[in-house]
C-alpha atoms as a PDB file:
ATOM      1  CA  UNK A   1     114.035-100.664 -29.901  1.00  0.00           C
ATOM      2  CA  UNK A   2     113.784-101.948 -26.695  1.00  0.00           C
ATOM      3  CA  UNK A   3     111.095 -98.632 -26.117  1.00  0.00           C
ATOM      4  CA  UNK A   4     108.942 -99.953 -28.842  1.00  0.00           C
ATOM      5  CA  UNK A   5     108.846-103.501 -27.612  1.00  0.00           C
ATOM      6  CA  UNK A   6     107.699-102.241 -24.114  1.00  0.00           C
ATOM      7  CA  UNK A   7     104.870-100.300 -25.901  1.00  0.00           C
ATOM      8  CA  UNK A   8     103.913-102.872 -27.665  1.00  0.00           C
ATOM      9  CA  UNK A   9     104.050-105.138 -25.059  1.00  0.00           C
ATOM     10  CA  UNK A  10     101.402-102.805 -22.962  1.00  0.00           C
ATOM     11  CA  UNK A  11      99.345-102.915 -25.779  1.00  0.00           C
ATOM     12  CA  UNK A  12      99.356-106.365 -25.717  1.00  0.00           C
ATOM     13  CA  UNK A  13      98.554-106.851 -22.280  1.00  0.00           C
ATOM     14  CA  UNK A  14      95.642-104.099 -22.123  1.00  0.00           C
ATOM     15  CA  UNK A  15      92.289-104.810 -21.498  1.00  0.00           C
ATOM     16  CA  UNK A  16      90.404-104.769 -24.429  1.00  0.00           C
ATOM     17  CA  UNK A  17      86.935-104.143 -23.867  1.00  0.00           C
ATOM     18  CA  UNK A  18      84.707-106.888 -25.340  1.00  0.00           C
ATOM     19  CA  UNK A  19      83.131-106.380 -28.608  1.00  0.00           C
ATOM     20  CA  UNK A  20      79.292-106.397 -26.573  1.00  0.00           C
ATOM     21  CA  UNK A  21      80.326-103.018 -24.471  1.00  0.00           C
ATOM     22  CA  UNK A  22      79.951-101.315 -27.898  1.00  0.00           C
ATOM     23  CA  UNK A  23      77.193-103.214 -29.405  1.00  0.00           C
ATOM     24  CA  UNK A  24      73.437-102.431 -28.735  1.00  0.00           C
ATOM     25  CA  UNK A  25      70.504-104.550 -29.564  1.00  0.00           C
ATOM     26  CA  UNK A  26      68.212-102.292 -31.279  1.00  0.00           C
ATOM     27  CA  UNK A  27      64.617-103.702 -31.001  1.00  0.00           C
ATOM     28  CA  UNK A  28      60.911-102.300 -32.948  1.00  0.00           C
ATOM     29  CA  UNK A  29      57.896-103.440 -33.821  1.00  0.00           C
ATOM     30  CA  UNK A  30      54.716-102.337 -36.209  1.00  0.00           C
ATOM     31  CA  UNK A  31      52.857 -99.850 -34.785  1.00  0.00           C
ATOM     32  CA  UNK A  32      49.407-101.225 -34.403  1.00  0.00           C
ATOM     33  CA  UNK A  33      48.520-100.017 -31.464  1.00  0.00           C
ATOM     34  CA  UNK A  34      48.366 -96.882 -29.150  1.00  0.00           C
ATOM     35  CA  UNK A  35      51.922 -95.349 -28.751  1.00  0.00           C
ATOM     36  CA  UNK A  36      51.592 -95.341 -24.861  1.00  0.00           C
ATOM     37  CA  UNK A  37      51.038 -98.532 -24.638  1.00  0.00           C
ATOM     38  CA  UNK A  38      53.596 -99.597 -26.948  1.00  0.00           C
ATOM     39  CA  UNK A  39      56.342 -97.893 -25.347  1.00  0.00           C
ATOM     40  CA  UNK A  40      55.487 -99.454 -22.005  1.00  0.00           C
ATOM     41  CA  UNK A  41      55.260-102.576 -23.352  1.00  0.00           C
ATOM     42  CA  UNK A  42      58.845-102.460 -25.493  1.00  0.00           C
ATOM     43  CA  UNK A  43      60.737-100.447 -22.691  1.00  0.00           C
ATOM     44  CA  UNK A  44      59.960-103.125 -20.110  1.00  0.00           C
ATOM     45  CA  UNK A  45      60.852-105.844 -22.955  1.00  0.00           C
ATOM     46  CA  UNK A  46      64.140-103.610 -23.345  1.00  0.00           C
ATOM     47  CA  UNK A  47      65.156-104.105 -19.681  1.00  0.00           C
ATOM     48  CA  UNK A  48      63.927-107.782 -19.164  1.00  0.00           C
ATOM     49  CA  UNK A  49      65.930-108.742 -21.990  1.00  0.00           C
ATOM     50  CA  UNK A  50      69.308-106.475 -21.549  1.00  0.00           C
ATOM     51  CA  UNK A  51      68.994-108.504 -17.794  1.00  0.00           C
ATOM     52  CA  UNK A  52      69.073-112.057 -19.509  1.00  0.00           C
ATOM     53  CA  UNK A  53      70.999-111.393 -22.110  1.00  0.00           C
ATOM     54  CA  UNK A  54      73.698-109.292 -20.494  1.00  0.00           C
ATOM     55  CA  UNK A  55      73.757-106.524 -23.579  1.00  0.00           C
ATOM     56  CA  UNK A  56      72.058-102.963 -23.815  1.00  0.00           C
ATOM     57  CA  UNK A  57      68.516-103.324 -25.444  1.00  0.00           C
ATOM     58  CA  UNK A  58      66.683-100.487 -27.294  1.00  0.00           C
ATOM     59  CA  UNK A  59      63.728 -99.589 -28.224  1.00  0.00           C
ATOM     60  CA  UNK A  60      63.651 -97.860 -31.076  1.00  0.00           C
ATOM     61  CA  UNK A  61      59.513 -96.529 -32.475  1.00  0.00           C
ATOM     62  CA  UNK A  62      58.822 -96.482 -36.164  1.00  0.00           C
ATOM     63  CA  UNK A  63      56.495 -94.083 -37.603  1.00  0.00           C
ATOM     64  CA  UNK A  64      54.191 -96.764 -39.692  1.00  0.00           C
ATOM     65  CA  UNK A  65      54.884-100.531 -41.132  1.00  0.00           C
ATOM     66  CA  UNK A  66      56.749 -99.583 -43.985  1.00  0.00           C
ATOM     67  CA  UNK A  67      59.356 -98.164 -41.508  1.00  0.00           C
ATOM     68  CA  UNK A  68      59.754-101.852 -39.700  1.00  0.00           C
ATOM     69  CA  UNK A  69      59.816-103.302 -42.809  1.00  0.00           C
ATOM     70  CA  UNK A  70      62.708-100.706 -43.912  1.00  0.00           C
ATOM     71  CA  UNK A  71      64.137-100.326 -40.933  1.00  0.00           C
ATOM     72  CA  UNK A  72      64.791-104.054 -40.580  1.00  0.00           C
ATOM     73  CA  UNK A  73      66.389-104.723 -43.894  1.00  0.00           C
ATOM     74  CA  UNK A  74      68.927-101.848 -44.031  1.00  0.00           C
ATOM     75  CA  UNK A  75      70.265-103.809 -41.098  1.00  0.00           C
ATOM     76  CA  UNK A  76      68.918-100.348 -38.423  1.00  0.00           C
ATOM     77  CA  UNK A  77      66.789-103.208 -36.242  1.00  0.00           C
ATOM     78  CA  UNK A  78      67.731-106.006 -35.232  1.00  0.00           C
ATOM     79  CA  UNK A  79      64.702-107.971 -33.666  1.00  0.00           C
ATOM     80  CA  UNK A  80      61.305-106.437 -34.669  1.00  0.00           C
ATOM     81  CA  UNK A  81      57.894-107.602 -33.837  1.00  0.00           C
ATOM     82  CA  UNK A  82      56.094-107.843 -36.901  1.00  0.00           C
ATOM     83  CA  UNK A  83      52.626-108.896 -38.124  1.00  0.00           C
ATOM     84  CA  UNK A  84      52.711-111.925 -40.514  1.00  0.00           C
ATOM     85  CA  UNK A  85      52.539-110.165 -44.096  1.00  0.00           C
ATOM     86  CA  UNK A  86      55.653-107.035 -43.099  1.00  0.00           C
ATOM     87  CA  UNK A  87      57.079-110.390 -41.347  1.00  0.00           C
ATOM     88  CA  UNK A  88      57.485-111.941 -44.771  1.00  0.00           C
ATOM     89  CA  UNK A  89      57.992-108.681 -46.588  1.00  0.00           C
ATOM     90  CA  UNK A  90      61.037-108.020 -44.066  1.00  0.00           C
ATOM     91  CA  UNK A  91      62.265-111.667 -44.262  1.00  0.00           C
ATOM     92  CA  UNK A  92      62.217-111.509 -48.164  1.00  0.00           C
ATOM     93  CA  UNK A  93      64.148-108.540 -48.558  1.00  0.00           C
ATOM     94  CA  UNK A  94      66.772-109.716 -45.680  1.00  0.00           C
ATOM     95  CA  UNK A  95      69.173-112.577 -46.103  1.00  0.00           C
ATOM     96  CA  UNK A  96      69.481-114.840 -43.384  1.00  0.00           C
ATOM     97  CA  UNK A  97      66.794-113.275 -41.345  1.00  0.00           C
ATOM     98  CA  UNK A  98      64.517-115.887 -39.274  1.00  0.00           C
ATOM     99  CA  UNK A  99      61.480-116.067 -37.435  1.00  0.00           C
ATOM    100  CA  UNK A 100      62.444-116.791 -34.215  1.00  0.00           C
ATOM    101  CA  UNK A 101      59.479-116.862 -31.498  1.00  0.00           C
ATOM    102  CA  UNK A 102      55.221-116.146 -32.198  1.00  0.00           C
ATOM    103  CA  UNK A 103      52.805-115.909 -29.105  1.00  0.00           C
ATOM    104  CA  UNK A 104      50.698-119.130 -28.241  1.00  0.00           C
ATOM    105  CA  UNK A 105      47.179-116.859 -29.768  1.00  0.00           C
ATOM    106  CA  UNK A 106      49.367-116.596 -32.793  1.00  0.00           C
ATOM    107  CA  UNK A 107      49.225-119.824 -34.662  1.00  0.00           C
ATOM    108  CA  UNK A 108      45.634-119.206 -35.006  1.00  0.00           C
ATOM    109  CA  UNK A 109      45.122-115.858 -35.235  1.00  0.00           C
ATOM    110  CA  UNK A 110      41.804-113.883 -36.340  1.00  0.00           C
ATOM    111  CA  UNK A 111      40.725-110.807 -37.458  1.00  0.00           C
ATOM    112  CA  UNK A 112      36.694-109.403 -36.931  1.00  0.00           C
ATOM    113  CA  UNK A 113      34.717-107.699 -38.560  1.00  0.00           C
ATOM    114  CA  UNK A 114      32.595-104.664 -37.051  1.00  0.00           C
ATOM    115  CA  UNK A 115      29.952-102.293 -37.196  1.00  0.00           C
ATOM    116  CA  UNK A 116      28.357 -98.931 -35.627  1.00  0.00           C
ATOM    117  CA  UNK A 117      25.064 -99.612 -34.972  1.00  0.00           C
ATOM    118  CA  UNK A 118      23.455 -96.920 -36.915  1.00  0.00           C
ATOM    119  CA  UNK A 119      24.106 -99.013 -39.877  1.00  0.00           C
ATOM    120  CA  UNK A 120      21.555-101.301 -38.943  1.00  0.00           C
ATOM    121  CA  UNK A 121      23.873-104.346 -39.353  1.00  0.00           C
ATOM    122  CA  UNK A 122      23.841-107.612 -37.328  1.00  0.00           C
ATOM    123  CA  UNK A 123      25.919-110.173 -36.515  1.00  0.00           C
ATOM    124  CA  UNK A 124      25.867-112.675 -38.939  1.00  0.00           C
ATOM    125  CA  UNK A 125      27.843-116.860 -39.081  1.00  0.00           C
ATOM    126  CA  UNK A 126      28.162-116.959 -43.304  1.00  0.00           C
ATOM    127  CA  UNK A 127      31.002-115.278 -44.386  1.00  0.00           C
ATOM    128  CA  UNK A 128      28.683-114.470 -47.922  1.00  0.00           C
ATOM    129  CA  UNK A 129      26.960-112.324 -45.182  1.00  0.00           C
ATOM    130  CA  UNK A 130      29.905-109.525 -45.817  1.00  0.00           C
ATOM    131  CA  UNK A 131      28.218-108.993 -49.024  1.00  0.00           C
ATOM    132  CA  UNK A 132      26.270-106.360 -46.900  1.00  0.00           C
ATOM    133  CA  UNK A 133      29.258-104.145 -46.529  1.00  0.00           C
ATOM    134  CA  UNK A 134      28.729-102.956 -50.400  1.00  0.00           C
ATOM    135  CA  UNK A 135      27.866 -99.405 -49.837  1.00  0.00           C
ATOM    136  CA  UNK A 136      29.071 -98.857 -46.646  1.00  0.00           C
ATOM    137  CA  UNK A 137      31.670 -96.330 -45.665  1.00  0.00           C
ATOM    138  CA  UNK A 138      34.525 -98.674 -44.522  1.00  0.00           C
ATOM    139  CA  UNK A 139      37.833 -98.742 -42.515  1.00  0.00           C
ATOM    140  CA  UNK A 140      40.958-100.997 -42.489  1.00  0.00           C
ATOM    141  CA  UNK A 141      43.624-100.121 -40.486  1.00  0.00           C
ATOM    142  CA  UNK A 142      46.917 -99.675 -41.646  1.00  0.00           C
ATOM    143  CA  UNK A 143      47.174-100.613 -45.212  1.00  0.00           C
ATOM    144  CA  UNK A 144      50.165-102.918 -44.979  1.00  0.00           C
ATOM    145  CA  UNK A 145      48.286-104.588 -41.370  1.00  0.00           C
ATOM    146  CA  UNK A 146      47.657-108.475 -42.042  1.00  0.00           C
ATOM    147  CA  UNK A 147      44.767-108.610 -39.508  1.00  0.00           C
ATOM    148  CA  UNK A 148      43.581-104.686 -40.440  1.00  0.00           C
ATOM    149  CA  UNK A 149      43.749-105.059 -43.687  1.00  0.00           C
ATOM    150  CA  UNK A 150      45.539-108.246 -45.741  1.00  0.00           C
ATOM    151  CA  UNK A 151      43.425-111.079 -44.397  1.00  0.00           C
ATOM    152  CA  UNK A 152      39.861-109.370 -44.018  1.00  0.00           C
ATOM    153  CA  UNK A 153      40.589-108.110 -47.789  1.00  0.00           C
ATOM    154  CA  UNK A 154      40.810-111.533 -48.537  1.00  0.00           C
ATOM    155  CA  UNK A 155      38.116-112.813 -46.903  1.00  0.00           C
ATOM    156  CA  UNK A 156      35.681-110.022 -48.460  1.00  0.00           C
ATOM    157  CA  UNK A 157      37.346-111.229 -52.108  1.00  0.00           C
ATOM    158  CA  UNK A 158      36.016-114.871 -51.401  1.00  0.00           C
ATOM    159  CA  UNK A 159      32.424-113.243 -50.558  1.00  0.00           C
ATOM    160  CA  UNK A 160      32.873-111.400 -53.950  1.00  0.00           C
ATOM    161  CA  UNK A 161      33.427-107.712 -51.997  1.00  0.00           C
ATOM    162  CA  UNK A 162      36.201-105.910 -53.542  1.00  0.00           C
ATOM    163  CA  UNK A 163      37.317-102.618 -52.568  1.00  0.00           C
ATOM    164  CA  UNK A 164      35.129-100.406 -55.378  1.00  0.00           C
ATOM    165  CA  UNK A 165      32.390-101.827 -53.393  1.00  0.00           C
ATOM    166  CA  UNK A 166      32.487 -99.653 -50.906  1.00  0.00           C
ATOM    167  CA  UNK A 167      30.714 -96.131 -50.599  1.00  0.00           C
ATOM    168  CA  UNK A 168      32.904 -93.551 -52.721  1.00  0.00           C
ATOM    169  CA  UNK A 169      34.865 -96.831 -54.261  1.00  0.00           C
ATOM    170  CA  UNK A 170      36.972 -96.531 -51.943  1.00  0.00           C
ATOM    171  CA  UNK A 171      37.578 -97.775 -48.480  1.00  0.00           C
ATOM    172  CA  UNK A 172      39.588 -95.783 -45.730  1.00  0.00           C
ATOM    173  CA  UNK A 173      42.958 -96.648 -44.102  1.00  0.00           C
ATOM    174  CA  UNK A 174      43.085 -95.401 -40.146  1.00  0.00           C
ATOM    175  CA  UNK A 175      46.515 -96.503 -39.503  1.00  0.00           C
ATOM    176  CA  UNK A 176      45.655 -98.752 -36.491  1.00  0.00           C
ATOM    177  CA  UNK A 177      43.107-101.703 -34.772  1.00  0.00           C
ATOM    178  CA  UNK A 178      42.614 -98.623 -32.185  1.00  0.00           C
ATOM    179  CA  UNK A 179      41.989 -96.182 -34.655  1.00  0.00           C
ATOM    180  CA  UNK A 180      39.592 -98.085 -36.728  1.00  0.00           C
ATOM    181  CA  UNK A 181      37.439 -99.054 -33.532  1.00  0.00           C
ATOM    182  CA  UNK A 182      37.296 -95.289 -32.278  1.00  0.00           C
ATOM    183  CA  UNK A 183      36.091 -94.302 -36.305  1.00  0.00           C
ATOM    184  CA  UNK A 184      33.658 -96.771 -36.077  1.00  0.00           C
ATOM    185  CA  UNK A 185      32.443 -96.627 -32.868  1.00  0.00           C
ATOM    186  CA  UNK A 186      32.192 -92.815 -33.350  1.00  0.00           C
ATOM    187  CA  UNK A 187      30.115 -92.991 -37.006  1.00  0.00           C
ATOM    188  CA  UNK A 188      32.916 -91.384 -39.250  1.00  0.00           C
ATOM    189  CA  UNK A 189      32.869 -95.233 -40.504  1.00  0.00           C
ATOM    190  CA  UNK A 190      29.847 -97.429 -40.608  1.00  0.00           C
ATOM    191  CA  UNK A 191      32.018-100.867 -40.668  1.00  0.00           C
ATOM    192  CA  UNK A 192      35.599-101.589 -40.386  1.00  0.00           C
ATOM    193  CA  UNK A 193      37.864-104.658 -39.590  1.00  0.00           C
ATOM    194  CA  UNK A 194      40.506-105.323 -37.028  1.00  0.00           C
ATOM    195  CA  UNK A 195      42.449-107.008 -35.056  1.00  0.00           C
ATOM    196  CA  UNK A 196      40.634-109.814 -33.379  1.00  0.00           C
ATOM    197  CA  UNK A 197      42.895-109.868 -29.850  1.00  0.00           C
ATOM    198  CA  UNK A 198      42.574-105.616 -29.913  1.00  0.00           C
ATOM    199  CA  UNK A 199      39.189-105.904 -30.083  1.00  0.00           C
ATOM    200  CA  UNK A 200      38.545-108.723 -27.461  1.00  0.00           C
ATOM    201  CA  UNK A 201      41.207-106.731 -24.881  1.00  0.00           C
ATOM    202  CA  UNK A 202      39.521-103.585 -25.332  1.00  0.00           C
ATOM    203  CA  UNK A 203      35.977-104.718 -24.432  1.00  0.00           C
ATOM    204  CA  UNK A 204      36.960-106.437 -21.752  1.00  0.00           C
ATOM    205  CA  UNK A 205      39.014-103.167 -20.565  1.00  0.00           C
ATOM    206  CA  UNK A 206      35.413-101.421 -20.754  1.00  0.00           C
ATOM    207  CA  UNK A 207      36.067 -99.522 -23.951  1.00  0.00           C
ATOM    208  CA  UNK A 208      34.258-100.393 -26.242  1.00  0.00           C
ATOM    209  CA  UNK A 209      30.377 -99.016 -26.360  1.00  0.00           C
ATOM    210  CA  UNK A 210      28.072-102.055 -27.359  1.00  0.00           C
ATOM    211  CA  UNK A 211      25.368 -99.286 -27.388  1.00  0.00           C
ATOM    212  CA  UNK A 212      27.066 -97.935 -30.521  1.00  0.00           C
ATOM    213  CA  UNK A 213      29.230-100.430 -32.193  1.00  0.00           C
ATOM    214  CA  UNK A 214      28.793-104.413 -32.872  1.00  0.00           C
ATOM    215  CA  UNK A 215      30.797-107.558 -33.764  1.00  0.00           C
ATOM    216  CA  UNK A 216      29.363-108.751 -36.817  1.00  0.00           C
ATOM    217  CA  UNK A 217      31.930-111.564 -37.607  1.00  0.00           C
ATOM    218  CA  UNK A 218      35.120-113.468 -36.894  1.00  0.00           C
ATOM    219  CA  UNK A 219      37.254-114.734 -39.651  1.00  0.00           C
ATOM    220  CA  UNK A 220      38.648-118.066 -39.413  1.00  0.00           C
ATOM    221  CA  UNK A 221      42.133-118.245 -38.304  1.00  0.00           C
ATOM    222  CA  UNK A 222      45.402-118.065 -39.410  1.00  0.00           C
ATOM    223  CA  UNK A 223      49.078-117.764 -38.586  1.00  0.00           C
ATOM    224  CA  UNK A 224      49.690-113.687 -37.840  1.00  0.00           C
ATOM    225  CA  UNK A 225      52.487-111.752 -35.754  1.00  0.00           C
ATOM    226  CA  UNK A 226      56.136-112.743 -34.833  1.00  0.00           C
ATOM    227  CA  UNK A 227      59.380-112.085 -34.061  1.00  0.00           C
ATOM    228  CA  UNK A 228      62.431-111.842 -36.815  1.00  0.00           C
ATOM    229  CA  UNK A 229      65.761-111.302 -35.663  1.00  0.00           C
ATOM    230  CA  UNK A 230      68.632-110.435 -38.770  1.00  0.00           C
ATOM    231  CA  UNK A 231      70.910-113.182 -39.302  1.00  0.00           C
ATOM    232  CA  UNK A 232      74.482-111.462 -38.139  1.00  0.00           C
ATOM    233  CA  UNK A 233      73.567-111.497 -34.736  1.00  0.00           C
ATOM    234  CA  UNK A 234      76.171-114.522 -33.428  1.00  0.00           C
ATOM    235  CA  UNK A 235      78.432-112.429 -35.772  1.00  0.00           C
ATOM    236  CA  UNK A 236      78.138-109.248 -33.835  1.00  0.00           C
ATOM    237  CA  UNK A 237      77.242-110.273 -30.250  1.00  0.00           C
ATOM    238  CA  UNK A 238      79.313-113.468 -29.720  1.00  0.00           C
ATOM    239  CA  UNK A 239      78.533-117.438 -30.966  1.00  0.00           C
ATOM    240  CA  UNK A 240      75.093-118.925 -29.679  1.00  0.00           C
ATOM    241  CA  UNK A 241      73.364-115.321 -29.147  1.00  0.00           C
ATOM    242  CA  UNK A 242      70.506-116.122 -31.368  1.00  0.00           C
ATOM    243  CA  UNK A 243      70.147-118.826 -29.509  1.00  0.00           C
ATOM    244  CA  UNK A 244      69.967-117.076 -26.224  1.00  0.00           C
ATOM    245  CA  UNK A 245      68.138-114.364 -27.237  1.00  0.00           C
ATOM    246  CA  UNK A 246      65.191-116.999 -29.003  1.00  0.00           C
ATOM    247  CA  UNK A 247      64.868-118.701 -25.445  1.00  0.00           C
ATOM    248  CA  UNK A 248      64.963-115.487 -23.076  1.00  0.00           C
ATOM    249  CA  UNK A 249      61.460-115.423 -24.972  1.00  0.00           C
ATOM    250  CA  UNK A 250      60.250-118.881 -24.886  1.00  0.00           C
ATOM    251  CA  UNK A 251      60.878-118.906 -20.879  1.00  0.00           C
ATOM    252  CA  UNK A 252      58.904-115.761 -20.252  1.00  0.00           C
ATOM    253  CA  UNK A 253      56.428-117.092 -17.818  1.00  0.00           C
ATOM    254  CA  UNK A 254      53.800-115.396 -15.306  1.00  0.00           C
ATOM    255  CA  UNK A 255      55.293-116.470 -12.122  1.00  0.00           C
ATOM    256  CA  UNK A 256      57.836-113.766 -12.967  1.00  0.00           C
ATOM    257  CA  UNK A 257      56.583-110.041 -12.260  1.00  0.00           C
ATOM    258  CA  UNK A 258      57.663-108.335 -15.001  1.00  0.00           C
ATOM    259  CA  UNK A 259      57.803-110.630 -17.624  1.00  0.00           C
ATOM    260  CA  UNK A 260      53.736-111.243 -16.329  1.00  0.00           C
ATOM    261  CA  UNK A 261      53.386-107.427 -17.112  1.00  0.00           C
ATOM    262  CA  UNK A 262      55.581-108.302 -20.810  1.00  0.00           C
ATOM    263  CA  UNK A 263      52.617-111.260 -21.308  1.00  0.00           C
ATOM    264  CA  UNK A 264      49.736-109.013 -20.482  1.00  0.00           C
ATOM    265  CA  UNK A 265      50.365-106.428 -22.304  1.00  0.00           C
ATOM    266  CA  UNK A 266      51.476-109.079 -25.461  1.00  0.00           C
ATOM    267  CA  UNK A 267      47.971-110.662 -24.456  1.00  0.00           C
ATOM    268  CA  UNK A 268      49.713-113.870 -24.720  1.00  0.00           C
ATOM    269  CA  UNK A 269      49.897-116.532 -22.304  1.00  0.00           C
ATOM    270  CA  UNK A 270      53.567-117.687 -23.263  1.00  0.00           C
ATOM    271  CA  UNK A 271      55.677-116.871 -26.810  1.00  0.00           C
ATOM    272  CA  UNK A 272      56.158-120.107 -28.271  1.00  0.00           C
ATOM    273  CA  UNK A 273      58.217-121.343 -31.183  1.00  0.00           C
ATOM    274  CA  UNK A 274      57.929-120.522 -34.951  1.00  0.00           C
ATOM    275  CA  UNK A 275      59.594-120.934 -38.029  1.00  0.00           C
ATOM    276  CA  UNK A 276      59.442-119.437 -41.604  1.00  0.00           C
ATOM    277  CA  UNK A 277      57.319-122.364 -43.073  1.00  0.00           C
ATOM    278  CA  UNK A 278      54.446-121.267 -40.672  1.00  0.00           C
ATOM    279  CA  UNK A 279      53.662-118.271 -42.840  1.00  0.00           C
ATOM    280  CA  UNK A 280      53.329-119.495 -46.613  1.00  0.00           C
ATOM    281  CA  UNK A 281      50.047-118.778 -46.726  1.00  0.00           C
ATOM    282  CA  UNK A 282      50.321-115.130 -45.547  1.00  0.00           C
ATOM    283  CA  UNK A 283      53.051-114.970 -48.679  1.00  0.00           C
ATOM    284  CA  UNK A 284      50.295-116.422 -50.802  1.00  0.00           C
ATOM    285  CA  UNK A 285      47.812-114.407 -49.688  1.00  0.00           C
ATOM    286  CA  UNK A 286      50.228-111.522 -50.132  1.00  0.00           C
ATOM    287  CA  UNK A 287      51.362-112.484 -53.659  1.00  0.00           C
ATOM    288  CA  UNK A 288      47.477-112.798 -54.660  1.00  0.00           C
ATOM    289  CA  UNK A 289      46.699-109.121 -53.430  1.00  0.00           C
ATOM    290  CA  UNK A 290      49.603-107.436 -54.996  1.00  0.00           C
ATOM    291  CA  UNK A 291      51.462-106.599 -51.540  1.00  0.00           C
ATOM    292  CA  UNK A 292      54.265-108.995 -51.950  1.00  0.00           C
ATOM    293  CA  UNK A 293      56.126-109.042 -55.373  1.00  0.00           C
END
């Protein structure tokens, strides 16, 4: 007897290693951009926010949207960086999920509209102008993309330019805002759309040819990517964590090195707040199209 009380008395008085030693933050985003640059940009955010938040962080690639979006709610990610319409699709299939954090360009997002100039296209203010994409061979990016593919759909819809419309009936899907500018810029597509920031950061890095490809138009705005985290976080990594976590990025600023680096590569001066409300019209949008159900 008095052998099993000392036992259970060392038990007692054993270090038990906190629940966060065994728990890893597991973080992911779309990917709509090249895969170099997205894991530099997601392994520094892995060690800038394991430092503030005092957990391991992990980045963990997806092969396309869908896998965010499925990754997310079978509870295998817990903070992904989503575009606004696999933001809502992963919010609606999660419980207790929440935006948490968007990047000041966000609230007011665009998407453009391009062309190679062999398809003797120019730059036009109307949006009934897109009525001279019937015909032509056409890219989106990744088919489940709100700024590739969701809100530029749209947009051609209110100029009367439905999908059919395009040479074969059919447009083409290249998977990314990279992707689409390299088809079009190349010829294999005459027009595409994409990603308004991609396409801005990209000619200002020198690569895009203006000898070969043109802006034709820029969509008016609208709300696009965030952050969701899942709702058991607190549960898992200790009372207030959510909390924590949401401000580690609302203080990112570029009088800090790395987190300068994080911002850069974002293209975002500063992530600022968001909430769920902010993307109802994405839903609608989505719910119009047939992507959300």
């Amino acid at each position: 007897m008095i052998r099993f009380l000392a036992l259970a008395l060392v038990l007692l008085l054993a270090p038990v290693a906190p629940a966060l030693a065994s728990q890893v933050l597991r973080i992911s985003a779309i990917p709509d951009q090249n895969p170099e640059r997205l894991n530099r940009l997601y392994g520094l955010l892995a060690k800038e926010l394991s430092d503030q938040l005092g957990v391991p962080v992990k980045y963990k690639p997806v092969v396309d949207y869908g896998a965010a979006v499925t990754g997310f709610r079978r509870g295998d990610l817990d903070l992904v960086w989503f575009g606004g319409l696999t933001g809502v699709q992963a919010r609606l299939q999660t419980p207790g999920s929440k935006v948490i954090a968007q990047r000041d360009v966000d609230a007011k997002f665009r998407s453009v509209f391009i062309a190679n100039q062999s398809a003797g296209l120019k730059p036009f203010s109307a949006q009934n102008d897109l009525q001279q994409l019937k015909g032509k061979r056409f890219a989106f990016g990744s088919e489940s993309s709100t700024s590739g593919r969701l809100m530029p759909q749209y947009f051609l819809a209110q100029a009367g330019v439905t999908p059919k419309d395009f040479a074969s009936g059919r447009p083409g899907f290249s998977g990314s805002h990279d992707a689409t500018l390299a088809l079009v810029q190349s010829g294999a597509y005459q027009a595409g759309a994409l990603n308004g920031q991609v396409w801005d950061s990209r000619l200002k890095e020198g690569k895009v040819d203006t000898n070969k490809v043109v802006l034709l138009w820029r969509t008016p705005p609208y709300a696009d990517y965030h952050w969701i985290a899942q709702g058991n976080l607190d549960q898992r990594f200790g009372t207030g964590f959510t909390s924590k976590l949401q401000q580690s990025l609302l203080n990112m600023s570029p009088s800090q090195p790395r987190q300068k680096t994080i911002l850069e590569l974002f293209a975002a001066g500063r992530f600022i707040q968001a909430k769920d409300a902010d993307y109802a019209n994405i839903e609608a949008v989505g719910r119009s199209l047939g992507k959300i159900r």
